[in-house]
PDB file of N, CA and C in Angstrom:
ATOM      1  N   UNK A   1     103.282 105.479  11.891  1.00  0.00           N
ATOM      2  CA  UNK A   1     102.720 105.512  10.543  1.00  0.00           C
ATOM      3  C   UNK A   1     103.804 105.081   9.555  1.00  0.00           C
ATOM      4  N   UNK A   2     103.387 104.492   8.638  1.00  0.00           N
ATOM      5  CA  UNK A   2     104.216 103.491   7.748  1.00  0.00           C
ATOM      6  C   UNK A   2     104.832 104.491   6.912  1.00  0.00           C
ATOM      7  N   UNK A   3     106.036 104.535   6.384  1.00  0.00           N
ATOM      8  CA  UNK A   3     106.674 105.619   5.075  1.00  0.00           C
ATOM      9  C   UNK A   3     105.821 105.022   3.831  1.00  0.00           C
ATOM     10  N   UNK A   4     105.632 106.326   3.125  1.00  0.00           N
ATOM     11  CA  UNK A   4     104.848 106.043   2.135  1.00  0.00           C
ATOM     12  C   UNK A   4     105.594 106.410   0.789  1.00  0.00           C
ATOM     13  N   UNK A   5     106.477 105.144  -0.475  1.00  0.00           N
ATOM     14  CA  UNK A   5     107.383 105.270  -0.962  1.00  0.00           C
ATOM     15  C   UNK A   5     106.960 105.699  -2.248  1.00  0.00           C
ATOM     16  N   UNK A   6     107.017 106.524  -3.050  1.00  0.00           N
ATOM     17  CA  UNK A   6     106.747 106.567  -5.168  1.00  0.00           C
ATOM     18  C   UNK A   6     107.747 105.694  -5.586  1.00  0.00           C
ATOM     19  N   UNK A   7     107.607 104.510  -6.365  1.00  0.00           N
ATOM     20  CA  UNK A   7     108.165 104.222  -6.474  1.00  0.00           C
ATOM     21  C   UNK A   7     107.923 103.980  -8.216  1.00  0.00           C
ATOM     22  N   UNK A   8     108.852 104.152  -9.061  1.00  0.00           N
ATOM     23  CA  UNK A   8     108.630 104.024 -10.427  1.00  0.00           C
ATOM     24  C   UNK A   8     109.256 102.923 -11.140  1.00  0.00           C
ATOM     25  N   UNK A   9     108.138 101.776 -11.968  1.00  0.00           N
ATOM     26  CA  UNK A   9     108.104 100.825 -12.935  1.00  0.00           C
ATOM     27  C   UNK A   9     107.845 100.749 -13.927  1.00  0.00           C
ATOM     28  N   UNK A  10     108.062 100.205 -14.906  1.00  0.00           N
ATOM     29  CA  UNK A  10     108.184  99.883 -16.270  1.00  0.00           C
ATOM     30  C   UNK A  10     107.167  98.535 -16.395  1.00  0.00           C
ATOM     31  N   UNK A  11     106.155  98.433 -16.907  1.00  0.00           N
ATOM     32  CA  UNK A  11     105.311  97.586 -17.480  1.00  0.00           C
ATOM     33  C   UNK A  11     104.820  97.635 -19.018  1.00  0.00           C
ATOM     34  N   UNK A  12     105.513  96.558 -19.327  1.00  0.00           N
ATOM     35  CA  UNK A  12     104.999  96.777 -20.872  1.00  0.00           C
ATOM     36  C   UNK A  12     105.298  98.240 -21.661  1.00  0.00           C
ATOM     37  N   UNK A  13     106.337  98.473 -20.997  1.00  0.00           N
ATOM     38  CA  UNK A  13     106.820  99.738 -21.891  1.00  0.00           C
ATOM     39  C   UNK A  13     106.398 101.010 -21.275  1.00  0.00           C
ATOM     40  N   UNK A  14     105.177 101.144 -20.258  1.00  0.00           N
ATOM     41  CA  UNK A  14     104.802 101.850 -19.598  1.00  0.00           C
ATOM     42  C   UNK A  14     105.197 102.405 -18.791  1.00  0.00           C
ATOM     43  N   UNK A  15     105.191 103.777 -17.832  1.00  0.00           N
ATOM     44  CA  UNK A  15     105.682 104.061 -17.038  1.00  0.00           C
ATOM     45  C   UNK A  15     104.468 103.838 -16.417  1.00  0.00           C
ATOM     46  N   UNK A  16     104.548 103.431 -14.626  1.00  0.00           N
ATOM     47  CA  UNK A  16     103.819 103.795 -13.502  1.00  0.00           C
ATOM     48  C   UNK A  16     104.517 103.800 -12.234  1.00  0.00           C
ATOM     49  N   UNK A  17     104.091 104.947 -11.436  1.00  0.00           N
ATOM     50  CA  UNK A  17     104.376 105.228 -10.429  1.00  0.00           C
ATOM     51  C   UNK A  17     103.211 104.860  -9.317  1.00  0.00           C
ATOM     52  N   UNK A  18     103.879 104.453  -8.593  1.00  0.00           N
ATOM     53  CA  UNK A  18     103.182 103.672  -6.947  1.00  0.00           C
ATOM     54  C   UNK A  18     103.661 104.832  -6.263  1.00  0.00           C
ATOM     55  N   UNK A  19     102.430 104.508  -5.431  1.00  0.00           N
ATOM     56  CA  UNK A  19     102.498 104.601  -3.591  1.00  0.00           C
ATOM     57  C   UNK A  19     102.450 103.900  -3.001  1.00  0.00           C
ATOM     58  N   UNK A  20     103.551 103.592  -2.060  1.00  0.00           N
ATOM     59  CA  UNK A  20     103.317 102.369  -1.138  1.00  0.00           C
ATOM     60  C   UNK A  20     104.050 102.154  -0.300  1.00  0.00           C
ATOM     61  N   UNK A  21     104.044 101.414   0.764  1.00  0.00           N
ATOM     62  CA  UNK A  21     104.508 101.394   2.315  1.00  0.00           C
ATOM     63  C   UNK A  21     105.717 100.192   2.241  1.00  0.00           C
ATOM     64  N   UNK A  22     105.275  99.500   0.723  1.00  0.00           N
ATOM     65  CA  UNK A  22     106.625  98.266   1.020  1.00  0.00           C
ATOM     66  C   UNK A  22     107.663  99.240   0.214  1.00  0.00           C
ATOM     67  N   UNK A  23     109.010  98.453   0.202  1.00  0.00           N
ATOM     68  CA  UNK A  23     110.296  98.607  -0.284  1.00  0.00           C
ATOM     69  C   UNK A  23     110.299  98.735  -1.900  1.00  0.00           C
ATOM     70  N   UNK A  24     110.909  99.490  -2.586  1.00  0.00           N
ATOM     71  CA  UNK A  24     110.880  99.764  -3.706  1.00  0.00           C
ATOM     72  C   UNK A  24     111.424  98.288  -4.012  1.00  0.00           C
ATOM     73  N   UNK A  25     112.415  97.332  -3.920  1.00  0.00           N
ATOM     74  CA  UNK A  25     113.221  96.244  -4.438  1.00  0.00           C
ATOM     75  C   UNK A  25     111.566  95.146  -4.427  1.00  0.00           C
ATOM     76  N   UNK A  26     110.880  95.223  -3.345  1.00  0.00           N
ATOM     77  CA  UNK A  26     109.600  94.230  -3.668  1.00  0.00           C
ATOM     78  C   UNK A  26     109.070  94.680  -4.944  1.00  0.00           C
ATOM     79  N   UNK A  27     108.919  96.046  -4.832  1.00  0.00           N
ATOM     80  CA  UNK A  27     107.664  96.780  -6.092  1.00  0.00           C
ATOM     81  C   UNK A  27     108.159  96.509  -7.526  1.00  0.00           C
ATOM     82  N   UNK A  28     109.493  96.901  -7.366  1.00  0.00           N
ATOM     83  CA  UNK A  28     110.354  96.145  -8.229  1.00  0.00           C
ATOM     84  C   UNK A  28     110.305  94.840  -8.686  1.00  0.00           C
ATOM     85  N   UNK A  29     110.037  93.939  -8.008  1.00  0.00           N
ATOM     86  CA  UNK A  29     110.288  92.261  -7.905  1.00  0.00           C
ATOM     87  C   UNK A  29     109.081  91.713  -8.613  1.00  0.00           C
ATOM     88  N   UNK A  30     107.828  92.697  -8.159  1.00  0.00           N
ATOM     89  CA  UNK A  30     106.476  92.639  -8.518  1.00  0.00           C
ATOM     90  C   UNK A  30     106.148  92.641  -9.943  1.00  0.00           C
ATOM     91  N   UNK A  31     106.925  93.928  -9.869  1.00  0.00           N
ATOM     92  CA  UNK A  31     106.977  94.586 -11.696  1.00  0.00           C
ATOM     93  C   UNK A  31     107.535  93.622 -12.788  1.00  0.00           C
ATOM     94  N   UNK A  32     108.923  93.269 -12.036  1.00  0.00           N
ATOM     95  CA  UNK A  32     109.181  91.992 -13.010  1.00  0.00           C
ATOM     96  C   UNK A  32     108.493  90.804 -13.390  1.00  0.00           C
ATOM     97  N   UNK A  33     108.031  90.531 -12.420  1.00  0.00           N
ATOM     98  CA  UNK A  33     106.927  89.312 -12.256  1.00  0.00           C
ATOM     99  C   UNK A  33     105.555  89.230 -12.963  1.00  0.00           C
ATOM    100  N   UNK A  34     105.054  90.653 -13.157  1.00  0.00           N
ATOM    101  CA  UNK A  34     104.255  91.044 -13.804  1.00  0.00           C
ATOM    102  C   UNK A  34     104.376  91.050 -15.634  1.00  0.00           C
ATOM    103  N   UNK A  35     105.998  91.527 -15.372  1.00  0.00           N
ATOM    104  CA  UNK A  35     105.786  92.107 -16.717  1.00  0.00           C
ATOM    105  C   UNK A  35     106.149  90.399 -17.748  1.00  0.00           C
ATOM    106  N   UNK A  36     106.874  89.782 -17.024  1.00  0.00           N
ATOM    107  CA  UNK A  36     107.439  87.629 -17.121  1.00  0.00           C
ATOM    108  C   UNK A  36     106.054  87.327 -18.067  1.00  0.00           C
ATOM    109  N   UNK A  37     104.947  87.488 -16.682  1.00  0.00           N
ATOM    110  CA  UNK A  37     103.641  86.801 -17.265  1.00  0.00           C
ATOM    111  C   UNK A  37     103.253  86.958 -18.032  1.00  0.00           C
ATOM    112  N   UNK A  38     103.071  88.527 -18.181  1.00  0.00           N
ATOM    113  CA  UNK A  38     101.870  89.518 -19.255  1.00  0.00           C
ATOM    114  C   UNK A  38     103.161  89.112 -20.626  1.00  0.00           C
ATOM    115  N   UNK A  39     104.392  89.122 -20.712  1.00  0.00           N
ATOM    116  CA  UNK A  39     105.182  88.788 -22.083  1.00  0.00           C
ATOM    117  C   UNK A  39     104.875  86.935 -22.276  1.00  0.00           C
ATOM    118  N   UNK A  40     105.075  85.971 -21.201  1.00  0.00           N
ATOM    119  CA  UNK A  40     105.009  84.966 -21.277  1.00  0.00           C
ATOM    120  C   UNK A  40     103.397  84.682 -22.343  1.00  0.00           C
ATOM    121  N   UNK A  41     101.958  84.987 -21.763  1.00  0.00           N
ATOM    122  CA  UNK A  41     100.908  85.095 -22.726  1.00  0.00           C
ATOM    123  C   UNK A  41     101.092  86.105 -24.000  1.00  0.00           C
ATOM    124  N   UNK A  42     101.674  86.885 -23.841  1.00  0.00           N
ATOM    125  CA  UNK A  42     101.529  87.475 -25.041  1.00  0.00           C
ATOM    126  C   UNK A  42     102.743  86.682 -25.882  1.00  0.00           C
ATOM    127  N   UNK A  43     103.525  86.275 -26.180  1.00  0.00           N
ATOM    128  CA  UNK A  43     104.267  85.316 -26.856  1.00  0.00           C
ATOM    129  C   UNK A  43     104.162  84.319 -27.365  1.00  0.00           C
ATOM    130  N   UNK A  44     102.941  83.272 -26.248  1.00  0.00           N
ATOM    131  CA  UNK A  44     102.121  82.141 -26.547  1.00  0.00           C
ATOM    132  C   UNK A  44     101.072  82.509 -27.640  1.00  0.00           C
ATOM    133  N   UNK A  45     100.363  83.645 -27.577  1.00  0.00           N
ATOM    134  CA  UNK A  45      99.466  83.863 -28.132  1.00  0.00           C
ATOM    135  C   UNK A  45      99.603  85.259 -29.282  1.00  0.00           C
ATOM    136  N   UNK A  46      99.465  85.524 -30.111  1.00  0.00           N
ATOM    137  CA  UNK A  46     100.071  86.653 -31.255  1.00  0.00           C
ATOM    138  C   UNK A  46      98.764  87.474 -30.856  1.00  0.00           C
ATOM    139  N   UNK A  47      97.673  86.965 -30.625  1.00  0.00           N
ATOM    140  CA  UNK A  47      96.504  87.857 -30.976  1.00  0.00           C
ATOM    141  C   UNK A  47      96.108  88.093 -29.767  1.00  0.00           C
ATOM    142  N   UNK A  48      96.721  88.054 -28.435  1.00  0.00           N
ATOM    143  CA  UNK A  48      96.681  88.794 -27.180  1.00  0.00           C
ATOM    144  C   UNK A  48      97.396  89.500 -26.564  1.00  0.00           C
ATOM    145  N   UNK A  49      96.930  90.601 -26.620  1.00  0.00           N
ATOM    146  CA  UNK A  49      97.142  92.357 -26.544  1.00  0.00           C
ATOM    147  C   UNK A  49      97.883  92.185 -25.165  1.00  0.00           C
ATOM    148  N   UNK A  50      98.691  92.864 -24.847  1.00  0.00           N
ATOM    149  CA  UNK A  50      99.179  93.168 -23.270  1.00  0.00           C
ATOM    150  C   UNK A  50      98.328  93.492 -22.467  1.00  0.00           C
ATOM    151  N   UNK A  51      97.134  94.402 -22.578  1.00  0.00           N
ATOM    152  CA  UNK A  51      95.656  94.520 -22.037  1.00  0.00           C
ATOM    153  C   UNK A  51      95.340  92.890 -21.930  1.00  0.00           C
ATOM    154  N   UNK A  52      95.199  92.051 -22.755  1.00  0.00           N
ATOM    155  CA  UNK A  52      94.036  91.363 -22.411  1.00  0.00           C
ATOM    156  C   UNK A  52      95.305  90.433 -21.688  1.00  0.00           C
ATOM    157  N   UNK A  53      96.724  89.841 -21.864  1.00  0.00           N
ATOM    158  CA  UNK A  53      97.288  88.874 -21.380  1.00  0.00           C
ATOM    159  C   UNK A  53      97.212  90.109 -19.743  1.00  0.00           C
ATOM    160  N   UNK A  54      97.558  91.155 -19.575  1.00  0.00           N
ATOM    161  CA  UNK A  54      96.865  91.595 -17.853  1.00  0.00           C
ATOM    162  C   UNK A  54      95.998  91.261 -17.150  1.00  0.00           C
ATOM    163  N   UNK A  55      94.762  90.978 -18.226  1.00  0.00           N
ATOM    164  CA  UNK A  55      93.866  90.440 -17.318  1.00  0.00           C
ATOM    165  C   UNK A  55      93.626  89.217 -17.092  1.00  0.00           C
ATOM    166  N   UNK A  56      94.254  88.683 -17.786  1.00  0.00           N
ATOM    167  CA  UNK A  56      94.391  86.976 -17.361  1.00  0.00           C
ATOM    168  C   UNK A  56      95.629  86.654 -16.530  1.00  0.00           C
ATOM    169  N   UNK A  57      96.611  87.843 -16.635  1.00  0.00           N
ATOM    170  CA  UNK A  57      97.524  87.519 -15.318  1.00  0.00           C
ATOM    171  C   UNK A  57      96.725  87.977 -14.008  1.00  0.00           C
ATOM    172  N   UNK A  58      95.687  89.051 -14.613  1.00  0.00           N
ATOM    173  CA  UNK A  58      95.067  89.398 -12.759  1.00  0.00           C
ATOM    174  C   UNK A  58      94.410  88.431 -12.301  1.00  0.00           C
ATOM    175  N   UNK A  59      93.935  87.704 -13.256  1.00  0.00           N
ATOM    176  CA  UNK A  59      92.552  86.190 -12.929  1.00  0.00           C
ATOM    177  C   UNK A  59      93.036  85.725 -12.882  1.00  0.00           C
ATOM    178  N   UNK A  60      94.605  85.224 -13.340  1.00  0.00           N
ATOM    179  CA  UNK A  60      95.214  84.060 -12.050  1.00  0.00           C
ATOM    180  C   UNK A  60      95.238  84.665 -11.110  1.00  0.00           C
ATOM    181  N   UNK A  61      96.035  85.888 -10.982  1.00  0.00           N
ATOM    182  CA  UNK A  61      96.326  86.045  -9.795  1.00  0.00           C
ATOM    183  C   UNK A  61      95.482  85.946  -8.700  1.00  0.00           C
ATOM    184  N   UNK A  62      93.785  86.231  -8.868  1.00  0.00           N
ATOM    185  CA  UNK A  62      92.826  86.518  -7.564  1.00  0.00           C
ATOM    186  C   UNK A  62      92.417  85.475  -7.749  1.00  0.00           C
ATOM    187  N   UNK A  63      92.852  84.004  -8.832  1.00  0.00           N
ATOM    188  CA  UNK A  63      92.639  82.778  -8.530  1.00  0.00           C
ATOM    189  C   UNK A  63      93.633  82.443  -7.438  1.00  0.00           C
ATOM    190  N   UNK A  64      94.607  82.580  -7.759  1.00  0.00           N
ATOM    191  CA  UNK A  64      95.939  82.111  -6.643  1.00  0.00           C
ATOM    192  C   UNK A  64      95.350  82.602  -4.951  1.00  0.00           C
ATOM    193  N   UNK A  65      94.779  83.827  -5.158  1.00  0.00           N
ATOM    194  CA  UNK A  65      94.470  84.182  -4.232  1.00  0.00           C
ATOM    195  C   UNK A  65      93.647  83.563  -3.120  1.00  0.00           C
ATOM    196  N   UNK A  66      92.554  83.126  -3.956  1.00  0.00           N
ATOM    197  CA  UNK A  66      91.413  82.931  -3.534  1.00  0.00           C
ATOM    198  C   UNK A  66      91.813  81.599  -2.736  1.00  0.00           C
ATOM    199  N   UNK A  67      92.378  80.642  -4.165  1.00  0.00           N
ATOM    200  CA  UNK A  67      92.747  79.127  -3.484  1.00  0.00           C
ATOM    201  C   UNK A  67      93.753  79.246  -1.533  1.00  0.00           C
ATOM    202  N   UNK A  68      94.376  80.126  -1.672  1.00  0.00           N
ATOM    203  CA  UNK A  68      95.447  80.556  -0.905  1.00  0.00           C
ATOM    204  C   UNK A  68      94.619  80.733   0.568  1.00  0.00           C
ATOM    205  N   UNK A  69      93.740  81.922   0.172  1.00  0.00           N
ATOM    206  CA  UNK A  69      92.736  82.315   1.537  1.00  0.00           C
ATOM    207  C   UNK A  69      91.924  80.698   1.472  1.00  0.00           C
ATOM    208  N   UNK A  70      91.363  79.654   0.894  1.00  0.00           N
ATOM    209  CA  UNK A  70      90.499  78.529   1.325  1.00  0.00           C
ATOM    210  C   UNK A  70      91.392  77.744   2.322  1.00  0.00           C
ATOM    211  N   UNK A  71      92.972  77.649   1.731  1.00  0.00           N
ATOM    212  CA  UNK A  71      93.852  77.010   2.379  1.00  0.00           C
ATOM    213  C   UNK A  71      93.863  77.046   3.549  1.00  0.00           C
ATOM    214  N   UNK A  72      94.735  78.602   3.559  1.00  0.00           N
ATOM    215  CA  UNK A  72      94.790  79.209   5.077  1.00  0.00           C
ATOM    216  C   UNK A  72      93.204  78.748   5.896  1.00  0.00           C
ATOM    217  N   UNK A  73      92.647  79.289   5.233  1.00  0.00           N
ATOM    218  CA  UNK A  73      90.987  79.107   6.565  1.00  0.00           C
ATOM    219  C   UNK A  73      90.953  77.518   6.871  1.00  0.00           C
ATOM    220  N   UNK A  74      91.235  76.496   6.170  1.00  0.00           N
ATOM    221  CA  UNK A  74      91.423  75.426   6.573  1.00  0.00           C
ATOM    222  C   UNK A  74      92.167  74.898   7.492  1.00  0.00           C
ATOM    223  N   UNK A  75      93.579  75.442   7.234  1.00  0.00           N
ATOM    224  CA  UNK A  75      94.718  75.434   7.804  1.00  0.00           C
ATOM    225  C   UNK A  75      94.443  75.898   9.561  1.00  0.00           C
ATOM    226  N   UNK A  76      93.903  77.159   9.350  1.00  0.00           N
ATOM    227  CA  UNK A  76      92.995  77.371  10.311  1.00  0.00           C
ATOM    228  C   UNK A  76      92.243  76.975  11.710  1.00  0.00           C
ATOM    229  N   UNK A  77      91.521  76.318  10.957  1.00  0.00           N
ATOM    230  CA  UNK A  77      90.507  75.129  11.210  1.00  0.00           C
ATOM    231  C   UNK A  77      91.013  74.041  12.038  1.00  0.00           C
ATOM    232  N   UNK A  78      91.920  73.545  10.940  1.00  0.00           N
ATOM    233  CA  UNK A  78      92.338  72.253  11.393  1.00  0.00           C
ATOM    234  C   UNK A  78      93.180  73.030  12.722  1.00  0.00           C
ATOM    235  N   UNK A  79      94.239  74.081  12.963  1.00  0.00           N
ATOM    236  CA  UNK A  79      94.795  74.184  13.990  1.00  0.00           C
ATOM    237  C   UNK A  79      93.940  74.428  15.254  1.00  0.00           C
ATOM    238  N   UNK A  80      92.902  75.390  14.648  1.00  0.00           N
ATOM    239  CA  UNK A  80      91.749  75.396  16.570  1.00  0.00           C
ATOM    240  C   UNK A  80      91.204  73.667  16.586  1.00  0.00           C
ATOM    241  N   UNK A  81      91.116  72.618  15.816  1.00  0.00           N
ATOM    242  CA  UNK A  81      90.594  71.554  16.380  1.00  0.00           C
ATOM    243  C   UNK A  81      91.462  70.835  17.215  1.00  0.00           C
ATOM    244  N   UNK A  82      93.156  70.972  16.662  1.00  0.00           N
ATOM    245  CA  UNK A  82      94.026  70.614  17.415  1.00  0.00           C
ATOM    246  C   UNK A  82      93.856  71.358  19.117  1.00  0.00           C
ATOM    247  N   UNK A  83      94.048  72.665  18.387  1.00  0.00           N
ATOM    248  CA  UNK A  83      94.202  73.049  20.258  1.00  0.00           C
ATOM    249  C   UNK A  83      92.959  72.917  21.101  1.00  0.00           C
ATOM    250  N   UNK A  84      91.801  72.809  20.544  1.00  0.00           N
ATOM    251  CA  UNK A  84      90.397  72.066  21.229  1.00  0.00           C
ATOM    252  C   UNK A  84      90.938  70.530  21.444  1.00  0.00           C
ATOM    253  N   UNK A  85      91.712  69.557  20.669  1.00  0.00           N
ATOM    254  CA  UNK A  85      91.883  68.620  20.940  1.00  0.00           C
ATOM    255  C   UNK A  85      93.218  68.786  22.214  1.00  0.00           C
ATOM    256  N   UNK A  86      93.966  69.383  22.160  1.00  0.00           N
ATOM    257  CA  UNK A  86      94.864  69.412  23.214  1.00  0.00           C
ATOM    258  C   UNK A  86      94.204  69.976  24.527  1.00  0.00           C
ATOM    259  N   UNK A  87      93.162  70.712  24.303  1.00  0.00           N
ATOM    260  CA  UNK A  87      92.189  71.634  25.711  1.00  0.00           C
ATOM    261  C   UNK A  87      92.113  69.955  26.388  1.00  0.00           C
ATOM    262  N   UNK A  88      91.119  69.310  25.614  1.00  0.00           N
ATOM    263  CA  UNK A  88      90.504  68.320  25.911  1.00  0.00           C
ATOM    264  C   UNK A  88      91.761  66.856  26.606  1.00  0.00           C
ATOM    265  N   UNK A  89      92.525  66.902  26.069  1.00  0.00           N
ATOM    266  CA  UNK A  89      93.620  66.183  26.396  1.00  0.00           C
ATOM    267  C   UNK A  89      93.793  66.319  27.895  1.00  0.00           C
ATOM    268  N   UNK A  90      94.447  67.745  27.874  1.00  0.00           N
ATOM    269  CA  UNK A  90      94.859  68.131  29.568  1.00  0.00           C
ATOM    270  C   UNK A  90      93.965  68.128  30.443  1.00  0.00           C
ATOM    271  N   UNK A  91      92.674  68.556  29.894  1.00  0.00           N
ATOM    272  CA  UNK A  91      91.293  68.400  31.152  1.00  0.00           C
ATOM    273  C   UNK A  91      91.316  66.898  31.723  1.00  0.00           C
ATOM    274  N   UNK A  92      91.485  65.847  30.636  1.00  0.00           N
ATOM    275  CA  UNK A  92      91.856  64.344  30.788  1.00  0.00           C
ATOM    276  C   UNK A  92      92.785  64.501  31.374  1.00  0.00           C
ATOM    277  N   UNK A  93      93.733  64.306  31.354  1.00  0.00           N
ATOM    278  CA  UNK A  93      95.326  64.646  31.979  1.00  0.00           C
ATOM    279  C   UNK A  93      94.990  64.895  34.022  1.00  0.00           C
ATOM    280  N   UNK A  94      94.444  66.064  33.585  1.00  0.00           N
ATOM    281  CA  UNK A  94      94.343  66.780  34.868  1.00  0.00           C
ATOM    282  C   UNK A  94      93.103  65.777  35.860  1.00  0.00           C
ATOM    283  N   UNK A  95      92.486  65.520  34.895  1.00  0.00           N
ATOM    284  CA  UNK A  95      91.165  64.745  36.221  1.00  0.00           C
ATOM    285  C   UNK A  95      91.890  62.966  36.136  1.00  0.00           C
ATOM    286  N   UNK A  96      92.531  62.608  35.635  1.00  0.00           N
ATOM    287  CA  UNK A  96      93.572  61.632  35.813  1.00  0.00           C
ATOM    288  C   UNK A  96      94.831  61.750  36.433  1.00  0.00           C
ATOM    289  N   UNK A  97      95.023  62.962  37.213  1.00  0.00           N
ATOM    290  CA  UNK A  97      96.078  63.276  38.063  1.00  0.00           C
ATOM    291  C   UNK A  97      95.452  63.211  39.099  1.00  0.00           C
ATOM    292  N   UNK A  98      94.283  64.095  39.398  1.00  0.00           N
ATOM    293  CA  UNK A  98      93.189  64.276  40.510  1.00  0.00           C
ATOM    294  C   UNK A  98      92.702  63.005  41.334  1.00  0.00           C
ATOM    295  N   UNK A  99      92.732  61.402  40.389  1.00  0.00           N
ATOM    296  CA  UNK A  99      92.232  60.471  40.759  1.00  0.00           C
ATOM    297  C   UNK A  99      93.516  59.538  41.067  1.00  0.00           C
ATOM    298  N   UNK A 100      94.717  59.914  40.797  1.00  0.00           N
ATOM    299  CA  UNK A 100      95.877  59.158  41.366  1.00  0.00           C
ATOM    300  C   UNK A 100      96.093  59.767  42.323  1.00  0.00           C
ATOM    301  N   UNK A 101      96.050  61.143  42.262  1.00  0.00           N
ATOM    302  CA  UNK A 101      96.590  61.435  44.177  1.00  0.00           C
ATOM    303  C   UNK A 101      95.740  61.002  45.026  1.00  0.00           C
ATOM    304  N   UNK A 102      93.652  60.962  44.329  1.00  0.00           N
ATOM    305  CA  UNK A 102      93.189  60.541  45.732  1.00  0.00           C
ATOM    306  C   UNK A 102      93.634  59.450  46.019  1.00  0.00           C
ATOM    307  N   UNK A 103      93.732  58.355  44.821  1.00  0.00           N
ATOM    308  CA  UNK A 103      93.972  56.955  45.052  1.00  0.00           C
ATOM    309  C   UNK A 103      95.352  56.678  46.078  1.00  0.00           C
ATOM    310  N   UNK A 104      96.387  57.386  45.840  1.00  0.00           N
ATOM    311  CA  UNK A 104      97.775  57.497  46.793  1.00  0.00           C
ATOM    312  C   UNK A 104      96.807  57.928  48.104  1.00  0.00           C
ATOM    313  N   UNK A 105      96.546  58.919  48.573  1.00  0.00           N
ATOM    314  CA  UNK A 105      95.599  59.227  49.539  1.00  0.00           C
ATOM    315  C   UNK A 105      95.090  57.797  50.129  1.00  0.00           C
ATOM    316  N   UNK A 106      94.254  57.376  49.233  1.00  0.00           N
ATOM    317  CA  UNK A 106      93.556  56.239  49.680  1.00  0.00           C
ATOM    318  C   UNK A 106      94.626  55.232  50.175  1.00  0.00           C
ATOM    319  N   UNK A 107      95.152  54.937  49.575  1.00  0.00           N
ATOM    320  CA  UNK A 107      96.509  53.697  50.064  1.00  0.00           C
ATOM    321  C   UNK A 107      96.992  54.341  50.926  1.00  0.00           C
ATOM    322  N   UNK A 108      97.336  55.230  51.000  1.00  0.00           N
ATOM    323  CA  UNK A 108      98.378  55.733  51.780  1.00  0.00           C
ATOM    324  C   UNK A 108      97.313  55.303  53.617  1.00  0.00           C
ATOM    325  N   UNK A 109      96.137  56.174  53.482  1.00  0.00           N
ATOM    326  CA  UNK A 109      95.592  55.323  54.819  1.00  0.00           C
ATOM    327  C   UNK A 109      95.199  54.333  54.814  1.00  0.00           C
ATOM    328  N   UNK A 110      94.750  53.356  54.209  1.00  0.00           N
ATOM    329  CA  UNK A 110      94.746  51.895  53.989  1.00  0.00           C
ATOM    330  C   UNK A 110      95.371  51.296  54.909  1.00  0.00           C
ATOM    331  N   UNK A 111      97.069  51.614  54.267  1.00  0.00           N
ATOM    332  CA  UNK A 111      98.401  51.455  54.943  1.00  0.00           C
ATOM    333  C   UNK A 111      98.531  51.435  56.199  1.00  0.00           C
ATOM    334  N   UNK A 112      98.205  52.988  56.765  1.00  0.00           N
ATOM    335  CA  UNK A 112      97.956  53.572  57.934  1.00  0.00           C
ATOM    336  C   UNK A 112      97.045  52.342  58.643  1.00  0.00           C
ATOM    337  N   UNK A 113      95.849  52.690  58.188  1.00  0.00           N
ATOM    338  CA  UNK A 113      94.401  51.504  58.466  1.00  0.00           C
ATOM    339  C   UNK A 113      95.481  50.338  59.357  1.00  0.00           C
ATOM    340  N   UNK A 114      95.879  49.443  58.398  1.00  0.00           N
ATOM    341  CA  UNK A 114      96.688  48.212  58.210  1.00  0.00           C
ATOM    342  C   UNK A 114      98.195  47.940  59.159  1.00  0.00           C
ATOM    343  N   UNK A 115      98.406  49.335  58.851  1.00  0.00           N
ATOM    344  CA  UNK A 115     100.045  49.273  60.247  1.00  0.00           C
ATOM    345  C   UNK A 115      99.677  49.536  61.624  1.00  0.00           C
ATOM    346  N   UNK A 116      98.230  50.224  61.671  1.00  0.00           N
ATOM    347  CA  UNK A 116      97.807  50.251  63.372  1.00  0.00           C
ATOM    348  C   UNK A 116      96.776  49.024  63.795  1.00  0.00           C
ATOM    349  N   UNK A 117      96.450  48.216  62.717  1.00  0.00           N
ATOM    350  CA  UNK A 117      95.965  46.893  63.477  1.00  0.00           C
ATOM    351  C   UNK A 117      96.599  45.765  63.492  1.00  0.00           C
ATOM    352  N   UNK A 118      97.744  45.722  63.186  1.00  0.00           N
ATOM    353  CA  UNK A 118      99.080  45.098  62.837  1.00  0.00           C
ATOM    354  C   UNK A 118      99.702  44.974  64.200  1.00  0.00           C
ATOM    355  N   UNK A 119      99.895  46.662  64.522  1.00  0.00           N
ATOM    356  CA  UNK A 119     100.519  46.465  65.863  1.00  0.00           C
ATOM    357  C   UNK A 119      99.526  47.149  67.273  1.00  0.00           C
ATOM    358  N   UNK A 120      98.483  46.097  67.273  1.00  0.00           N
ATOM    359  CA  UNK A 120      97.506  46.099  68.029  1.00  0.00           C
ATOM    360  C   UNK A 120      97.953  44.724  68.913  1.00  0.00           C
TER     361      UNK A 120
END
């Protein structure tokens, strides 16, 4: 079971305390990152509240998100077609190995065939 850390940040002047299983230095890292954005809109804009520049840092954020998960599932995608394309490769591979040994087979008594009526 994962340690479960309190870890305490400063947002917008705020105090909040977490629970959570990552490292205080991430939660930390988070907080800063958070607090960049939510000052970055509120600076651009005089008449948006730290409330409202939050929620346009959260709607990027579950934009970022979202784009992120389409990626990955693509990313996805494209890798099972590869390894369906590599399945398919070696099945080729393999029934093109299958038809050179018979073919060696085949020559090989041909040969045979050919060296005992030779020395007939």
């Amino acid at each position: 079971m994962a340690n479960i850390n309190k870890v305490k940040v400063i947002i917008c002047g705020k105090d909040f305390v977490l629970q959570t299983a990552e490292s205080s230095n991430y939660v930390f890292s988070l907080a800063r990152t958070m607090e960049t954005r939510i000052t970055g809109i509120t600076d651009a804009s005089s008449s948006a509240s730290p409330f409202t520049a939050a929620i346009m840092v959260g709607m990027n954020a579950l934009d970022d998100l979202n784009k992120s998960k389409a990626k990955l599932d693509a990313l996805r995608e494209q890798a099972k077609e590869y390894v369906d394309e590599a399945g398919k490769a070696r099945l080729e591979r393999d029934a093109a190995l299958q038809e050179v040994n018979a073919l060696r087979t085949k020559v090989a008594h041909l040969e045979q065939t050919l060296h005992e009526k030779n020395n007939k």
